[in-house]
Structure formats: structure tokens, C-alpha cells
PDB file of N, CA and C in Angstrom:
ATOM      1  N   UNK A   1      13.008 -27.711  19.437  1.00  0.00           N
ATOM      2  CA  UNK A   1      13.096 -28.923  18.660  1.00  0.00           C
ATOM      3  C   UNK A   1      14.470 -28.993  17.996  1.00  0.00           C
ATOM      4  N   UNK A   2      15.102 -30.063  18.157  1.00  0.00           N
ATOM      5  CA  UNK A   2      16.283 -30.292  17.395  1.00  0.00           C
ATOM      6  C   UNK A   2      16.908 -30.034  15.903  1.00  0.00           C
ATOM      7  N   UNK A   3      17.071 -29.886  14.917  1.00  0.00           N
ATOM      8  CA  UNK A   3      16.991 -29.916  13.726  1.00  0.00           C
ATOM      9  C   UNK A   3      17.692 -31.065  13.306  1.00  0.00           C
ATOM     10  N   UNK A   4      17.483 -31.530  11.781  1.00  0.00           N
ATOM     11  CA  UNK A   4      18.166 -32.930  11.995  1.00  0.00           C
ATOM     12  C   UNK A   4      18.290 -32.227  10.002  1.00  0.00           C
ATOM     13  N   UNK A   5      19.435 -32.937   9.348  1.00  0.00           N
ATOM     14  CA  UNK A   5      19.794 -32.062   8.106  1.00  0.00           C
ATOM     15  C   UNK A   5      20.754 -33.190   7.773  1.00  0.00           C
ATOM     16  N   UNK A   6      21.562 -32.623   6.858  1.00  0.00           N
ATOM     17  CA  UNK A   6      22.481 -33.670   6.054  1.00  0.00           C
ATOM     18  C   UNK A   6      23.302 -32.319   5.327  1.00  0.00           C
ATOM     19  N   UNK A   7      24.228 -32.604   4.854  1.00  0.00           N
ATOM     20  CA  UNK A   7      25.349 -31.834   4.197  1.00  0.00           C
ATOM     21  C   UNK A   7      24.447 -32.344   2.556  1.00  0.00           C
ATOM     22  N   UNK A   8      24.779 -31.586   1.425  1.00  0.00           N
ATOM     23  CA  UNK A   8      23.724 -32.242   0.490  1.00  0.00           C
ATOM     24  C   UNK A   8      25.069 -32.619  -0.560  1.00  0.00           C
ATOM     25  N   UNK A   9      26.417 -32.522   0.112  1.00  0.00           N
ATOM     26  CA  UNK A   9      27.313 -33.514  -0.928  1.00  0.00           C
ATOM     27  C   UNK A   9      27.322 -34.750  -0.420  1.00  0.00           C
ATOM     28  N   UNK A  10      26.605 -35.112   0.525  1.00  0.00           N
ATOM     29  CA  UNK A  10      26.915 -36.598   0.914  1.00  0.00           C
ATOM     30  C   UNK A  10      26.571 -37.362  -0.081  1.00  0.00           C
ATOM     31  N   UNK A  11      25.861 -37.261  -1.869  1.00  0.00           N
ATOM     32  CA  UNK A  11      25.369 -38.100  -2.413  1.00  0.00           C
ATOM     33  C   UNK A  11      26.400 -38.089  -3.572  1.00  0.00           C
ATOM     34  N   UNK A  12      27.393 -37.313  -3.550  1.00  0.00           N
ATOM     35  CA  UNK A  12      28.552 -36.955  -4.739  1.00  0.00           C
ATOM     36  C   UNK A  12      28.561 -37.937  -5.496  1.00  0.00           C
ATOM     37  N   UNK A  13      28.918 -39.303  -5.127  1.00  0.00           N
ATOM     38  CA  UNK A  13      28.895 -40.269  -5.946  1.00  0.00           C
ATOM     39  C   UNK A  13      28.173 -40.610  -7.004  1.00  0.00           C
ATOM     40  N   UNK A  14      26.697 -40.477  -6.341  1.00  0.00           N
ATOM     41  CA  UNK A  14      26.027 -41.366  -6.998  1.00  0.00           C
ATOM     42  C   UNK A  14      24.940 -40.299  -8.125  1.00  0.00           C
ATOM     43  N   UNK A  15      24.625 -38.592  -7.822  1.00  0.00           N
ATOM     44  CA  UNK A  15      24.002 -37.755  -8.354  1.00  0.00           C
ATOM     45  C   UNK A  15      24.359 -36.222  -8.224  1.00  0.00           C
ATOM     46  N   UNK A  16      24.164 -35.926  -9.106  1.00  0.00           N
ATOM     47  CA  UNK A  16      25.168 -34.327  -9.195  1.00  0.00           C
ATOM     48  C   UNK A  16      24.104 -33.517  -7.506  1.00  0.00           C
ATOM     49  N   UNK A  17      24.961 -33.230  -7.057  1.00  0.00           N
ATOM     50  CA  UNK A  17      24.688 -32.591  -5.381  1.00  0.00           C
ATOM     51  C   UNK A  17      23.872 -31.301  -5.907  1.00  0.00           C
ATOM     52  N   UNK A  18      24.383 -30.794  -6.883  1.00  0.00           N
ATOM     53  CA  UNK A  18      23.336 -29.278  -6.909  1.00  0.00           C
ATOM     54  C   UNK A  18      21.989 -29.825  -7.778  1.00  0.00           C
ATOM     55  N   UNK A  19      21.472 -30.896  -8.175  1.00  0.00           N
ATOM     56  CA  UNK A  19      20.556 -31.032  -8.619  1.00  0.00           C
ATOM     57  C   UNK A  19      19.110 -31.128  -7.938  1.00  0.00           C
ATOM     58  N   UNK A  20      17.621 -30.848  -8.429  1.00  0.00           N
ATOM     59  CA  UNK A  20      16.823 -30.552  -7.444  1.00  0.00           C
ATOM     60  C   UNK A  20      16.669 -31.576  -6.877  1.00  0.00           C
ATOM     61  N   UNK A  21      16.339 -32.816  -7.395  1.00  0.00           N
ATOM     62  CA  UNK A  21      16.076 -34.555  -7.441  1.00  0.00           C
ATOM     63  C   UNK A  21      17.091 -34.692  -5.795  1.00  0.00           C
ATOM     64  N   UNK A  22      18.590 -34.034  -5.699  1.00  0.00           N
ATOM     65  CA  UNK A  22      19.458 -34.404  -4.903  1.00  0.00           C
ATOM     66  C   UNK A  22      19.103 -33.855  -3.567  1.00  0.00           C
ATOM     67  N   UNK A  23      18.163 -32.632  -3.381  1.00  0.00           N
ATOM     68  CA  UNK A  23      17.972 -31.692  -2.342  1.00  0.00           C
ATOM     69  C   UNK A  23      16.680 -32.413  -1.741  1.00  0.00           C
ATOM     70  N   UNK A  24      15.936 -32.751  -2.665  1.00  0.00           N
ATOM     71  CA  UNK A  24      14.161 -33.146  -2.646  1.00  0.00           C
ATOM     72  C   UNK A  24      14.702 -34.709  -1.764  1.00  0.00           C
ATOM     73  N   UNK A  25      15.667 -35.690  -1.831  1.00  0.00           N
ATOM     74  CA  UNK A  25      16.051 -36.305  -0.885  1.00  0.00           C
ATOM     75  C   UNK A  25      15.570 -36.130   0.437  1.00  0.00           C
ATOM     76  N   UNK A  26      16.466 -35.195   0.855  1.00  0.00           N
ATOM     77  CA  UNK A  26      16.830 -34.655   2.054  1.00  0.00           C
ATOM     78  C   UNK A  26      15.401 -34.330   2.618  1.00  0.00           C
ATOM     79  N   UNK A  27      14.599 -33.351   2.008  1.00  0.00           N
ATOM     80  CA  UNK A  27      13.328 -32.809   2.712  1.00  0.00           C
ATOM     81  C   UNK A  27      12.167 -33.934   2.741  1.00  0.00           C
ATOM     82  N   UNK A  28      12.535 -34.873   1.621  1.00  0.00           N
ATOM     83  CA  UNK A  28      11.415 -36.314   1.444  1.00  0.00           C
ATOM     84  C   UNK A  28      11.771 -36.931   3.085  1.00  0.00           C
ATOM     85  N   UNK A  29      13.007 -37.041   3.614  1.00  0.00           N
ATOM     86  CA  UNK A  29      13.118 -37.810   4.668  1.00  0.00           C
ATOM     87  C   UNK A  29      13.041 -36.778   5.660  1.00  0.00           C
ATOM     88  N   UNK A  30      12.342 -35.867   6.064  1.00  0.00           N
ATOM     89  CA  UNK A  30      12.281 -35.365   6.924  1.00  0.00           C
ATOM     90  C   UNK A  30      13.152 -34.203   7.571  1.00  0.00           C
ATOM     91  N   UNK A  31      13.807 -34.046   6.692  1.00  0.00           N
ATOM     92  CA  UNK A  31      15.353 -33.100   7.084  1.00  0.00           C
ATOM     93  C   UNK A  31      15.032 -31.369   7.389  1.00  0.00           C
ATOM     94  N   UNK A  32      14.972 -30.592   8.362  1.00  0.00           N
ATOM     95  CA  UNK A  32      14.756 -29.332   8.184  1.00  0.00           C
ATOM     96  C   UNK A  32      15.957 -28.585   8.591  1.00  0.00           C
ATOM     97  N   UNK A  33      17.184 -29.421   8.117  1.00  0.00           N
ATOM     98  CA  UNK A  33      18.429 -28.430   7.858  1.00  0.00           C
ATOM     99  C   UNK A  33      19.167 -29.071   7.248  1.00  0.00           C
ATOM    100  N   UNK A  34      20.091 -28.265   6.353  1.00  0.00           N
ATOM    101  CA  UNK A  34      21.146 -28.976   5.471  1.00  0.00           C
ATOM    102  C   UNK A  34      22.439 -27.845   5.468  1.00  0.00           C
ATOM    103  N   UNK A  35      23.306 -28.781   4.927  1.00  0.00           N
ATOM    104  CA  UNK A  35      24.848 -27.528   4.805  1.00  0.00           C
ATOM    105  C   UNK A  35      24.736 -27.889   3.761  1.00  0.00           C
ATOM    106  N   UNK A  36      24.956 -26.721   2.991  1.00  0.00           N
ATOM    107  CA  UNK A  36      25.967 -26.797   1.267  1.00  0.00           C
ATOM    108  C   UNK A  36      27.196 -26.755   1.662  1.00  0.00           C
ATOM    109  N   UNK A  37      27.859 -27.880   1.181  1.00  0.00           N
ATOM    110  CA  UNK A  37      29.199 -27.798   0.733  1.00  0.00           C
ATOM    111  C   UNK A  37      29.595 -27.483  -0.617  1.00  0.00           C
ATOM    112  N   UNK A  38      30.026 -26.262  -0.090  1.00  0.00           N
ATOM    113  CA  UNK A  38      31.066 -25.586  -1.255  1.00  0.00           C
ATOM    114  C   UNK A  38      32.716 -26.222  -1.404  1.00  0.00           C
ATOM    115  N   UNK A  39      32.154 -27.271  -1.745  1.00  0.00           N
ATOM    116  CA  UNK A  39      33.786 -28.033  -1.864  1.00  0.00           C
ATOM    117  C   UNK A  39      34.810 -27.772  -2.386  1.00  0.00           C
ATOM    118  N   UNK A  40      34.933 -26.647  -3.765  1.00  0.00           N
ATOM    119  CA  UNK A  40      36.334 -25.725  -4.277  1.00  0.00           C
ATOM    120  C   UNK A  40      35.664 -24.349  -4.525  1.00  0.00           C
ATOM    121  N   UNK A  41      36.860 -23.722  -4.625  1.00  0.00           N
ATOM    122  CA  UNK A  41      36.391 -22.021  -4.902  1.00  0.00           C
ATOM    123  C   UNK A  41      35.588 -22.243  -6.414  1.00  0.00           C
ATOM    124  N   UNK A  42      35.534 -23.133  -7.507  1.00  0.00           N
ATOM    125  CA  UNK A  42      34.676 -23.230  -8.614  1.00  0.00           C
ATOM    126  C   UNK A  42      33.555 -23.695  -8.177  1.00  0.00           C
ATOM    127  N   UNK A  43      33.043 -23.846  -7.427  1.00  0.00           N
ATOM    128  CA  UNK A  43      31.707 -24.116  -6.808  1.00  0.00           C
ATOM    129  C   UNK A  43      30.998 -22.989  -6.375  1.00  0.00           C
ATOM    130  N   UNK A  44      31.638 -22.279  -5.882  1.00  0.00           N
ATOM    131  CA  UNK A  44      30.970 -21.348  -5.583  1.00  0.00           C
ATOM    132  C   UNK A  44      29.987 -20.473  -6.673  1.00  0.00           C
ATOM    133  N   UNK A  45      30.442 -20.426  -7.728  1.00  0.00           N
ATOM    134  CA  UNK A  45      29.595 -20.068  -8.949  1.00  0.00           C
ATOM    135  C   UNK A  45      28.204 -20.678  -9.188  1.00  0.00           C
ATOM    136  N   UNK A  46      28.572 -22.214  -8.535  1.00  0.00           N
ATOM    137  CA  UNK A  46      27.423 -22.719  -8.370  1.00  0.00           C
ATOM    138  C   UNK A  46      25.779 -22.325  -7.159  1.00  0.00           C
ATOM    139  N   UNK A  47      26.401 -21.549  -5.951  1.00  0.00           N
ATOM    140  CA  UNK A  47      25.801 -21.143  -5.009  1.00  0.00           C
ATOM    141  C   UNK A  47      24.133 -20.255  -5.373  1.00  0.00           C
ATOM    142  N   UNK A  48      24.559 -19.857  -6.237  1.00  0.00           N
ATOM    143  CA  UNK A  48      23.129 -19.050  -6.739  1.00  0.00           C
ATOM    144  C   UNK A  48      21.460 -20.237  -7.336  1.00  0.00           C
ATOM    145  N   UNK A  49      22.342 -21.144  -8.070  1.00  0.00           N
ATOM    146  CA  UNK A  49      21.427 -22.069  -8.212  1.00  0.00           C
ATOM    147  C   UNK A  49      20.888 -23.032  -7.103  1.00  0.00           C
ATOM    148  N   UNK A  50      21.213 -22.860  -5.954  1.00  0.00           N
ATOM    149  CA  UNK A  50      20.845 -23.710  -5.031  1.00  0.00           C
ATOM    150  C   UNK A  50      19.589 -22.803  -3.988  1.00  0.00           C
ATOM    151  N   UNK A  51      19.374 -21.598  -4.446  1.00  0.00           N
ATOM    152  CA  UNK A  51      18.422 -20.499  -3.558  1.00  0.00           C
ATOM    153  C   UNK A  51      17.104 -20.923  -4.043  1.00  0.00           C
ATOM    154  N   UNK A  52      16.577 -21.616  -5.123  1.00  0.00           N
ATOM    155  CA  UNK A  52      15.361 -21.994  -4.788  1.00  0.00           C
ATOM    156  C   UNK A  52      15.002 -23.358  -4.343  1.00  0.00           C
ATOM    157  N   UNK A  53      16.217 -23.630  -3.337  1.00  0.00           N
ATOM    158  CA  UNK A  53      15.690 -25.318  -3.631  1.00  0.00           C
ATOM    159  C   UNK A  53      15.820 -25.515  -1.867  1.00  0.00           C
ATOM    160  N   UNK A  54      16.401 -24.288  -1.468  1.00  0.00           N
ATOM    161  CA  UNK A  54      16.403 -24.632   0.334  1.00  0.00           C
ATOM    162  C   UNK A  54      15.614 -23.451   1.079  1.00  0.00           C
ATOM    163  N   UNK A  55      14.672 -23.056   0.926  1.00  0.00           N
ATOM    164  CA  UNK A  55      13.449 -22.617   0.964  1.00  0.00           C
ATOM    165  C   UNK A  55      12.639 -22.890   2.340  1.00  0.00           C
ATOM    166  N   UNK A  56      12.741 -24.335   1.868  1.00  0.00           N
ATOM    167  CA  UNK A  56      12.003 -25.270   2.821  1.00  0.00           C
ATOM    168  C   UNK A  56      12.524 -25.740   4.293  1.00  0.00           C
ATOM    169  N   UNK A  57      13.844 -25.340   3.898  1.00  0.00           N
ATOM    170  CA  UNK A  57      14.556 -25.832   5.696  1.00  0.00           C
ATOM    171  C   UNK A  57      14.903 -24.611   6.348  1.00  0.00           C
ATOM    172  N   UNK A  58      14.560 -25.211   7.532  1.00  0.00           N
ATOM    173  CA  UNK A  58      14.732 -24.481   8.875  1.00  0.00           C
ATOM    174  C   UNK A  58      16.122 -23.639   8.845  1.00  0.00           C
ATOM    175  N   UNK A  59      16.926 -24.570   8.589  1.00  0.00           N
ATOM    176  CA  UNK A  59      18.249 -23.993   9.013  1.00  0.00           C
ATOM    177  C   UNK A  59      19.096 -24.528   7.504  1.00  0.00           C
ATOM    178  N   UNK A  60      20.053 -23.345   7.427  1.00  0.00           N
ATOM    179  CA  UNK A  60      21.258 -23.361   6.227  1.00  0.00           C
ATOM    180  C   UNK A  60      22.323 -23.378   6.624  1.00  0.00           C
ATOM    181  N   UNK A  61      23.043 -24.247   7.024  1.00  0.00           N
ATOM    182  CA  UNK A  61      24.357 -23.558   6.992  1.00  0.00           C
ATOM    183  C   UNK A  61      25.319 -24.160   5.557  1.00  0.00           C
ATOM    184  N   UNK A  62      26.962 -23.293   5.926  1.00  0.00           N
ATOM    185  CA  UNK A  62      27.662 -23.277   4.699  1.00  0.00           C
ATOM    186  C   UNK A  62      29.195 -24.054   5.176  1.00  0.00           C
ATOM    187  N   UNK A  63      29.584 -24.884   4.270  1.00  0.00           N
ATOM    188  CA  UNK A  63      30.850 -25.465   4.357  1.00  0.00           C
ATOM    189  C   UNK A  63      31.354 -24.785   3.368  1.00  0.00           C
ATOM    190  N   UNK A  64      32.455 -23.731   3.644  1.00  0.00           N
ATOM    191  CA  UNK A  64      33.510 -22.934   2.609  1.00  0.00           C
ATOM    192  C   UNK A  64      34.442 -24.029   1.918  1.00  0.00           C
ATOM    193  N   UNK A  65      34.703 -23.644   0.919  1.00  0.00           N
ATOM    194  CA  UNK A  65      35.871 -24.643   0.005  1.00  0.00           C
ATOM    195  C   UNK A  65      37.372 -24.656   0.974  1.00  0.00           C
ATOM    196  N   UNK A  66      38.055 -25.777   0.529  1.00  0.00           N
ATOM    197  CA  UNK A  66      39.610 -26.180   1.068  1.00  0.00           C
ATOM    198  C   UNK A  66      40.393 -26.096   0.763  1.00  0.00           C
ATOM    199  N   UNK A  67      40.130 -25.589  -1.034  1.00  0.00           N
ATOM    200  CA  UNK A  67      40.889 -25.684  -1.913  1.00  0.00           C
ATOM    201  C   UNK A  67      41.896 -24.099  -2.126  1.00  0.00           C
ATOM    202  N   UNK A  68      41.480 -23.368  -0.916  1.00  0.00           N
ATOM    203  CA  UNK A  68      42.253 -22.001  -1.222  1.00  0.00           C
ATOM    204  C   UNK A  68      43.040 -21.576  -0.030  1.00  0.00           C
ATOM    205  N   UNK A  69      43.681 -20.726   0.048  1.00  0.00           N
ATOM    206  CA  UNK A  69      44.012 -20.297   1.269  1.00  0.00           C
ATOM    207  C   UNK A  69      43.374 -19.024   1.980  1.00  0.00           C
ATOM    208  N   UNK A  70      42.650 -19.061   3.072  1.00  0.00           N
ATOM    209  CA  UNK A  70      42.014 -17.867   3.540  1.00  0.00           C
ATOM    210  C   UNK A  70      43.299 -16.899   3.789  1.00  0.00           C
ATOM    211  N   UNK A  71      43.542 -15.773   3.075  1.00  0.00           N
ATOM    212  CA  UNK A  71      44.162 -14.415   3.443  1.00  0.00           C
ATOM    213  C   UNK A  71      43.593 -13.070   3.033  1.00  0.00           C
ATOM    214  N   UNK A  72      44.191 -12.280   3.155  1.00  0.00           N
ATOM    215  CA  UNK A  72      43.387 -10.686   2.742  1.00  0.00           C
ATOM    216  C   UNK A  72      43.987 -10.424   1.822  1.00  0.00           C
ATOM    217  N   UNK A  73      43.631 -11.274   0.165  1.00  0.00           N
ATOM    218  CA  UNK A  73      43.692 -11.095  -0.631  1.00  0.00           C
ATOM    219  C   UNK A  73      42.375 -10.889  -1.685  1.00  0.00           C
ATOM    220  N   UNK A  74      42.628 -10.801  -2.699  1.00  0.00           N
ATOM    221  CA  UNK A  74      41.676 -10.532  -4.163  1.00  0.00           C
ATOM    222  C   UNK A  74      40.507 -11.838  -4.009  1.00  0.00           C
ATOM    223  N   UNK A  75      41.318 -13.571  -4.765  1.00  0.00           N
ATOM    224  CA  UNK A  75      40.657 -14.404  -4.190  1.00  0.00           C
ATOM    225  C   UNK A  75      39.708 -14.641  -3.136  1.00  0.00           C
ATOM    226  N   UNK A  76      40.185 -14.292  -1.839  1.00  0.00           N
ATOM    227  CA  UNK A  76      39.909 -14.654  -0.577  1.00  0.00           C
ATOM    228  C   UNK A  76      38.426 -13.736  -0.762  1.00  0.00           C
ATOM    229  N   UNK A  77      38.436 -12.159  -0.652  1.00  0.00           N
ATOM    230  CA  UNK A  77      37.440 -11.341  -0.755  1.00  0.00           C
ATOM    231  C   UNK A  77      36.494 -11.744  -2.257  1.00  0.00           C
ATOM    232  N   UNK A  78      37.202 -12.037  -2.716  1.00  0.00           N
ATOM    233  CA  UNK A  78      35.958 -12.728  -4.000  1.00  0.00           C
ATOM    234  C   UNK A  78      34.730 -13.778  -3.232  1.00  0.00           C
ATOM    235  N   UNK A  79      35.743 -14.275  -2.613  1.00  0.00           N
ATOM    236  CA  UNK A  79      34.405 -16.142  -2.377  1.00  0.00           C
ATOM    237  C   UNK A  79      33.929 -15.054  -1.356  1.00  0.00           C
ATOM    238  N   UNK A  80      34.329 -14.950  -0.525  1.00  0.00           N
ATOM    239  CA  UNK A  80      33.457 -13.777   0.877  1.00  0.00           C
ATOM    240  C   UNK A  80      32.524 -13.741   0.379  1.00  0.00           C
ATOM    241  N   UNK A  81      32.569 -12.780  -0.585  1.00  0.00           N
ATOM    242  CA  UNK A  81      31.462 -11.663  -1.179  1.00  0.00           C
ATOM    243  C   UNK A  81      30.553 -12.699  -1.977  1.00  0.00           C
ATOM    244  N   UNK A  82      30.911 -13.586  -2.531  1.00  0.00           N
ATOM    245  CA  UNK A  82      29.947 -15.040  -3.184  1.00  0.00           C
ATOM    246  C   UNK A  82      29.185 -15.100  -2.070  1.00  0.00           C
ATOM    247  N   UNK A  83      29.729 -15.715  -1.080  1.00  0.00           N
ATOM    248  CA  UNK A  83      28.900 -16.479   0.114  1.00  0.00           C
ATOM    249  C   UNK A  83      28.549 -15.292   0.809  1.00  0.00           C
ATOM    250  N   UNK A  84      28.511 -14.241   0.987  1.00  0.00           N
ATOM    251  CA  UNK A  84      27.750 -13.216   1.390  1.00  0.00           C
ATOM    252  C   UNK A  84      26.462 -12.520   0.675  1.00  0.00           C
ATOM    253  N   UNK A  85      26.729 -12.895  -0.661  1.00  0.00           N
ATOM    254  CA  UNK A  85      25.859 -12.411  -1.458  1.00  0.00           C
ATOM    255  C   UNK A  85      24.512 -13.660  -1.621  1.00  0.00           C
ATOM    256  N   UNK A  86      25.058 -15.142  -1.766  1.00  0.00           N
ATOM    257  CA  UNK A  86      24.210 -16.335  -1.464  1.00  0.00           C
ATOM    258  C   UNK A  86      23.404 -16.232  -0.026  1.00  0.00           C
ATOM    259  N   UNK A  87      23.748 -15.727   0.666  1.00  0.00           N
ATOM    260  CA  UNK A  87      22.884 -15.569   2.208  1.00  0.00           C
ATOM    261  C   UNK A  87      22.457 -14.108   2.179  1.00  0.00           C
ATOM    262  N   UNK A  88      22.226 -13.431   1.675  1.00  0.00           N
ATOM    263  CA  UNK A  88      21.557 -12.090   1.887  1.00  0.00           C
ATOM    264  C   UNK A  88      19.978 -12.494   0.125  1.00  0.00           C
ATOM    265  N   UNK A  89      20.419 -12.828  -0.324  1.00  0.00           N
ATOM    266  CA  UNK A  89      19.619 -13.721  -1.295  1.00  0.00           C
ATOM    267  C   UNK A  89      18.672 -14.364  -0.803  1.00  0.00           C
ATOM    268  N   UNK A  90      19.308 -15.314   0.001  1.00  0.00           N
ATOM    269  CA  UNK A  90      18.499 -16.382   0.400  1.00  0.00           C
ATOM    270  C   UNK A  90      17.392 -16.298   1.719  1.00  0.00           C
ATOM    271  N   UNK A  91      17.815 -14.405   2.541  1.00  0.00           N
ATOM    272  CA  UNK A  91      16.979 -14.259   2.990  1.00  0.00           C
ATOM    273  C   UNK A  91      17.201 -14.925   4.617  1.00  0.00           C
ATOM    274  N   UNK A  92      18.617 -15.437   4.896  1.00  0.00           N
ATOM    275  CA  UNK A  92      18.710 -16.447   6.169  1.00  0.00           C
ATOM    276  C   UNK A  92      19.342 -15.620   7.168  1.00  0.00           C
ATOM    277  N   UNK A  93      19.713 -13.784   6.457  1.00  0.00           N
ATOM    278  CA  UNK A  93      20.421 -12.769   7.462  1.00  0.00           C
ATOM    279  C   UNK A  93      19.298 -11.797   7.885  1.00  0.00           C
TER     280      UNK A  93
END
């Protein structure tokens, strides 16, 4: 079966994206996959609050922030280890 999902910043405008109201969208219409977009490396702080709210879908995936430059630095291994630590959490490895 296909999966069919939504990125859950597509609503930026109009309601804060990490809110539950914003996720409960997505699964009301049928959605059993979504991407978090992690849109800057300060988001990522946000990643922990989003583990009880995607539970329900099939599939997770992750949009990394734009706002940095990937190298083998301090930074770089910081968000890694965020978004490594958000998916071993969440139970999707």
C-alpha cells in the first residue's frame, strides 16, 4: 500500500507546526506518513516534543535544517546526535 503523508510545516502560516491540534490534521485526513521539518538548527531542540504525537504513522521521515553547513565539525555532530537521538526514541530504528 502506498503511504500518503504531508511534511507537518506545510501549515507554518497559519498554526505553530509542533503543536498537537497541527499533527491531529494530518492523521484526521487520513495521512499514515509525515516528514518533520526541522527547518533551522534551533528547531531541533524542538524534536523531542514531537515523539508523542507521530505514534500513529506508518512512516517518519526527517527534513534536516538549511540553515548550517554540513562539515565534521562540533555543530554539525551536535544536530547528528539530536536527530539520532529523536529516532532511536521514537522507536522507527
Amino acid at each position: 500500500m502506498k503511504q500518503i503523508g504531508f511534511c507537518h510545516g506545510v501549515l507554518f502560516k497559519t498554526r505553530d507546526v509542533y503543536s498537537k491540534g497541527n499533527i491531529d490534521i494530518f492523521r484526521k485526513c487520513g495521512c499514515t506518513a509525515i516528514e518533520i521539518n526541522c527547518h533551522s538548527y534551533p528547531e531541533a531542540e524542538k524534536l523531542e516534543s514531537m515523539l508523542s504525537r507521530i505514534g500513529e504513522f506508518d512512516y517518519v521521515s526527517m527534513h534536516l535544517p538549511r540553515d548550517i553547513k554540513y562539515k565534521n565539525d562540533d555543530k554539525t555532530k551536535s544536530l547528528l546526535a539530536k536527530i539520532d537521538d529523536f529516532y532511536m526514541k521514537s522507536g522507527r530504528i
